[in-house]
Protein backbone atom coordinates (compact mmCIF):
# COMPACT_ATOMS: atom_id res chain seq x y z
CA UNK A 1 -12.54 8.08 -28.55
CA UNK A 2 -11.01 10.63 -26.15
CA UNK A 3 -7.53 11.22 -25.47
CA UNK A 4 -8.16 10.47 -21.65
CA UNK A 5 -9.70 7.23 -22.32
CA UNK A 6 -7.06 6.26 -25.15
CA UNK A 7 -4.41 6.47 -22.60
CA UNK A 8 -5.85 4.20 -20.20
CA UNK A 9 -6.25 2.04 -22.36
CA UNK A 10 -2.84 1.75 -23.74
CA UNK A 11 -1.69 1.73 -20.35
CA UNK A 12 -3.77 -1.37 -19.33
CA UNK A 13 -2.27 -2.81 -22.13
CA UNK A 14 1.08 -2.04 -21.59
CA UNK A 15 0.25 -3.43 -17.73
CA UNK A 16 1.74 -6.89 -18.51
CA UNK A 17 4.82 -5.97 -20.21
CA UNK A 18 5.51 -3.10 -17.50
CA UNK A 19 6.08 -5.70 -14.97
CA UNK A 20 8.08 -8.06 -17.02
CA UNK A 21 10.89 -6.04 -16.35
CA UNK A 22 12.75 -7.56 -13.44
CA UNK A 23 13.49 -4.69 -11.18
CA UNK A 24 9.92 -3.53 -11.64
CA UNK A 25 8.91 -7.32 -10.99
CA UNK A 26 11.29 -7.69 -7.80
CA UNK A 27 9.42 -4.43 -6.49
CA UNK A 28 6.27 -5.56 -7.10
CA UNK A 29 7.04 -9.35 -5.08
CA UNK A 30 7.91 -7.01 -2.39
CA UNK A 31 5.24 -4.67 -1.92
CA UNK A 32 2.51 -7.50 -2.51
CA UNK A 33 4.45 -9.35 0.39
CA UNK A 34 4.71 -6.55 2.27
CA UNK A 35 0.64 -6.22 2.16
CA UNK A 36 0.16 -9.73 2.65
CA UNK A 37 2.37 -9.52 5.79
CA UNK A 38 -0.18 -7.13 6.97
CA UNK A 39 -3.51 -9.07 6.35
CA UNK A 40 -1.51 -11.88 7.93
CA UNK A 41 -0.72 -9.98 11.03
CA UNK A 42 -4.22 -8.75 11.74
CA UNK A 43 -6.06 -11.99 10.74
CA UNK A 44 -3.55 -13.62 13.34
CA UNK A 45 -3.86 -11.20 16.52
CA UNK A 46 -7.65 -9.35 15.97
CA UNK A 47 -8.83 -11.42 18.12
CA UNK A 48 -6.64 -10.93 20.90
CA UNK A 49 -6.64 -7.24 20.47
CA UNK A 50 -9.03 -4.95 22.56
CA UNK A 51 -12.01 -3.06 21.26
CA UNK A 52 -10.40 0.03 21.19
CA UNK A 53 -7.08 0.78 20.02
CA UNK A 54 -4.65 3.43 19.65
CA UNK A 55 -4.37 4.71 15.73
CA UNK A 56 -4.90 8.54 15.59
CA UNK A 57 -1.75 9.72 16.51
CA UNK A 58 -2.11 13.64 14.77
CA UNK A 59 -5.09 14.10 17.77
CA UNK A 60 -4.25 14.97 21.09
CA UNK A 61 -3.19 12.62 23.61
CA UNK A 62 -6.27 10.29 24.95
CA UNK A 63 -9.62 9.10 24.00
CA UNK A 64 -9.38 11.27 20.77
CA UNK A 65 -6.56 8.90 19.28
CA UNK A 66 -8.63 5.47 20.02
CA UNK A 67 -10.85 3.87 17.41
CA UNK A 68 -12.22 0.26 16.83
CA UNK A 69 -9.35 -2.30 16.02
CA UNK A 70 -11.06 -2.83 12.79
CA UNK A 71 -9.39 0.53 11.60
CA UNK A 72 -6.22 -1.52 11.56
CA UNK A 73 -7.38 -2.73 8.19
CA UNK A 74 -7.17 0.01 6.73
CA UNK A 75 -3.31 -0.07 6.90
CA UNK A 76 -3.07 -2.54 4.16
CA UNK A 77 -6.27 -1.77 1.76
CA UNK A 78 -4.61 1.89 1.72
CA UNK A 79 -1.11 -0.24 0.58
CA UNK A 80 -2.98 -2.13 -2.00
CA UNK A 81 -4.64 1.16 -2.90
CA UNK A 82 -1.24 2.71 -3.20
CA UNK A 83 -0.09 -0.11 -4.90
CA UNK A 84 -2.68 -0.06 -8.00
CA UNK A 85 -2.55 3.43 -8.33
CA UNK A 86 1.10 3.83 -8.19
CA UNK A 87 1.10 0.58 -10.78
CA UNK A 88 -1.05 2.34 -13.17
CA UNK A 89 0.46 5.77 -13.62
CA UNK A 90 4.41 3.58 -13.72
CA UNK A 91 2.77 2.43 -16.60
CA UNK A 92 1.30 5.37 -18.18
CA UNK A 93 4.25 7.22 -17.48
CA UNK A 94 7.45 4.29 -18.55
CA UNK A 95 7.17 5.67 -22.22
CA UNK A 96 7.67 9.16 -21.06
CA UNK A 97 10.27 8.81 -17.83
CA UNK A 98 11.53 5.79 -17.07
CA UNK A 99 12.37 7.40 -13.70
CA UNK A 100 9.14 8.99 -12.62
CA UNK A 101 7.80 5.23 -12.76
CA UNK A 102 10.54 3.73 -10.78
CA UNK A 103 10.01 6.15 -8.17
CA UNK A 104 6.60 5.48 -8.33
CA UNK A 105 7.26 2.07 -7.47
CA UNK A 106 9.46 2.80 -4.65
CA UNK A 107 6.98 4.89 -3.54
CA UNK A 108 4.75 2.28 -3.13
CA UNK A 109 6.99 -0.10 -1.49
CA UNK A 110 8.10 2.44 0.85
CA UNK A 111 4.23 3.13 1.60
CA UNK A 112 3.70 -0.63 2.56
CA UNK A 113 6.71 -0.87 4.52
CA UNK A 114 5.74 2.17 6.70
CA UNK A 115 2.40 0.64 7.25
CA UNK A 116 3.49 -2.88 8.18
CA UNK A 117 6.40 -0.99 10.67
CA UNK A 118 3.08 1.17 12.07
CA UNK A 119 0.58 -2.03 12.33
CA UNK A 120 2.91 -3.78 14.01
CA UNK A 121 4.16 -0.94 16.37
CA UNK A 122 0.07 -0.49 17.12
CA UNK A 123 0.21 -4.20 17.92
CA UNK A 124 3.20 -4.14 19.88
CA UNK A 125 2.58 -1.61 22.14
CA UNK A 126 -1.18 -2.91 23.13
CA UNK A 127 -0.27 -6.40 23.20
């Protein structure tokens, strides 16, 4: 068996007993919440949002930065995105450095937290 597919799998089993630990368990309750917060948000206003919405903000100023308001969604896939591939290298790399893998985690949580403040900033400002 490769090396590259020995290590996933010792990661995947490791998975469990990574998030055992309770300040890598308290993370994870946030950042799922976090996410869920975000599906919950959309579900509850797309319908009262208008076809097009703002969500390009790098473009300039305009038509350029509208797109359908089922873009929104992508705010919280790319957290639960973030979230399992953050996961999965914490695990791979706890063994190694216990820090790299917190600040993984953190990095994820930070992630979902800046897309719940931008969803609901988007939502805000064209409600």
């Amino acid at each position: 068996m490769p090396l590259s597919r020995q290590i996933i799998i010792s990661s995947i089993s490791r998975f469990g007993a990574y998030w055992q630990k309770k300040s890598n368990r308290q993370i994870l309750r946030w950042n799922i919440l976090l996410i869920l917060v975000q599906f919950i948000l959309l579900i509850y206003r797309f319908n009262s949002l208008p076809p097009q919405v703002p969500f390009f903000y790098s473009l300039p100023w305009g038509s350029a930065q509208l797109t359908s308001a089922s873009y929104l969604f992508l705010l919280p896939v790319f957290s639960f995105l973030v979230l399992l591939l953050n996961s999965f290298l914490a695990t791979v790399f706890d063994s190694g450095s216990v820090l790299l893998s917190y600040l993984l985690n953190i990095s994820s949580l930070l992630f979902s937290l800046f897309a719940l403040t931008t969803l609901s900033k988007i939502i805000l400002l064209i409600s």
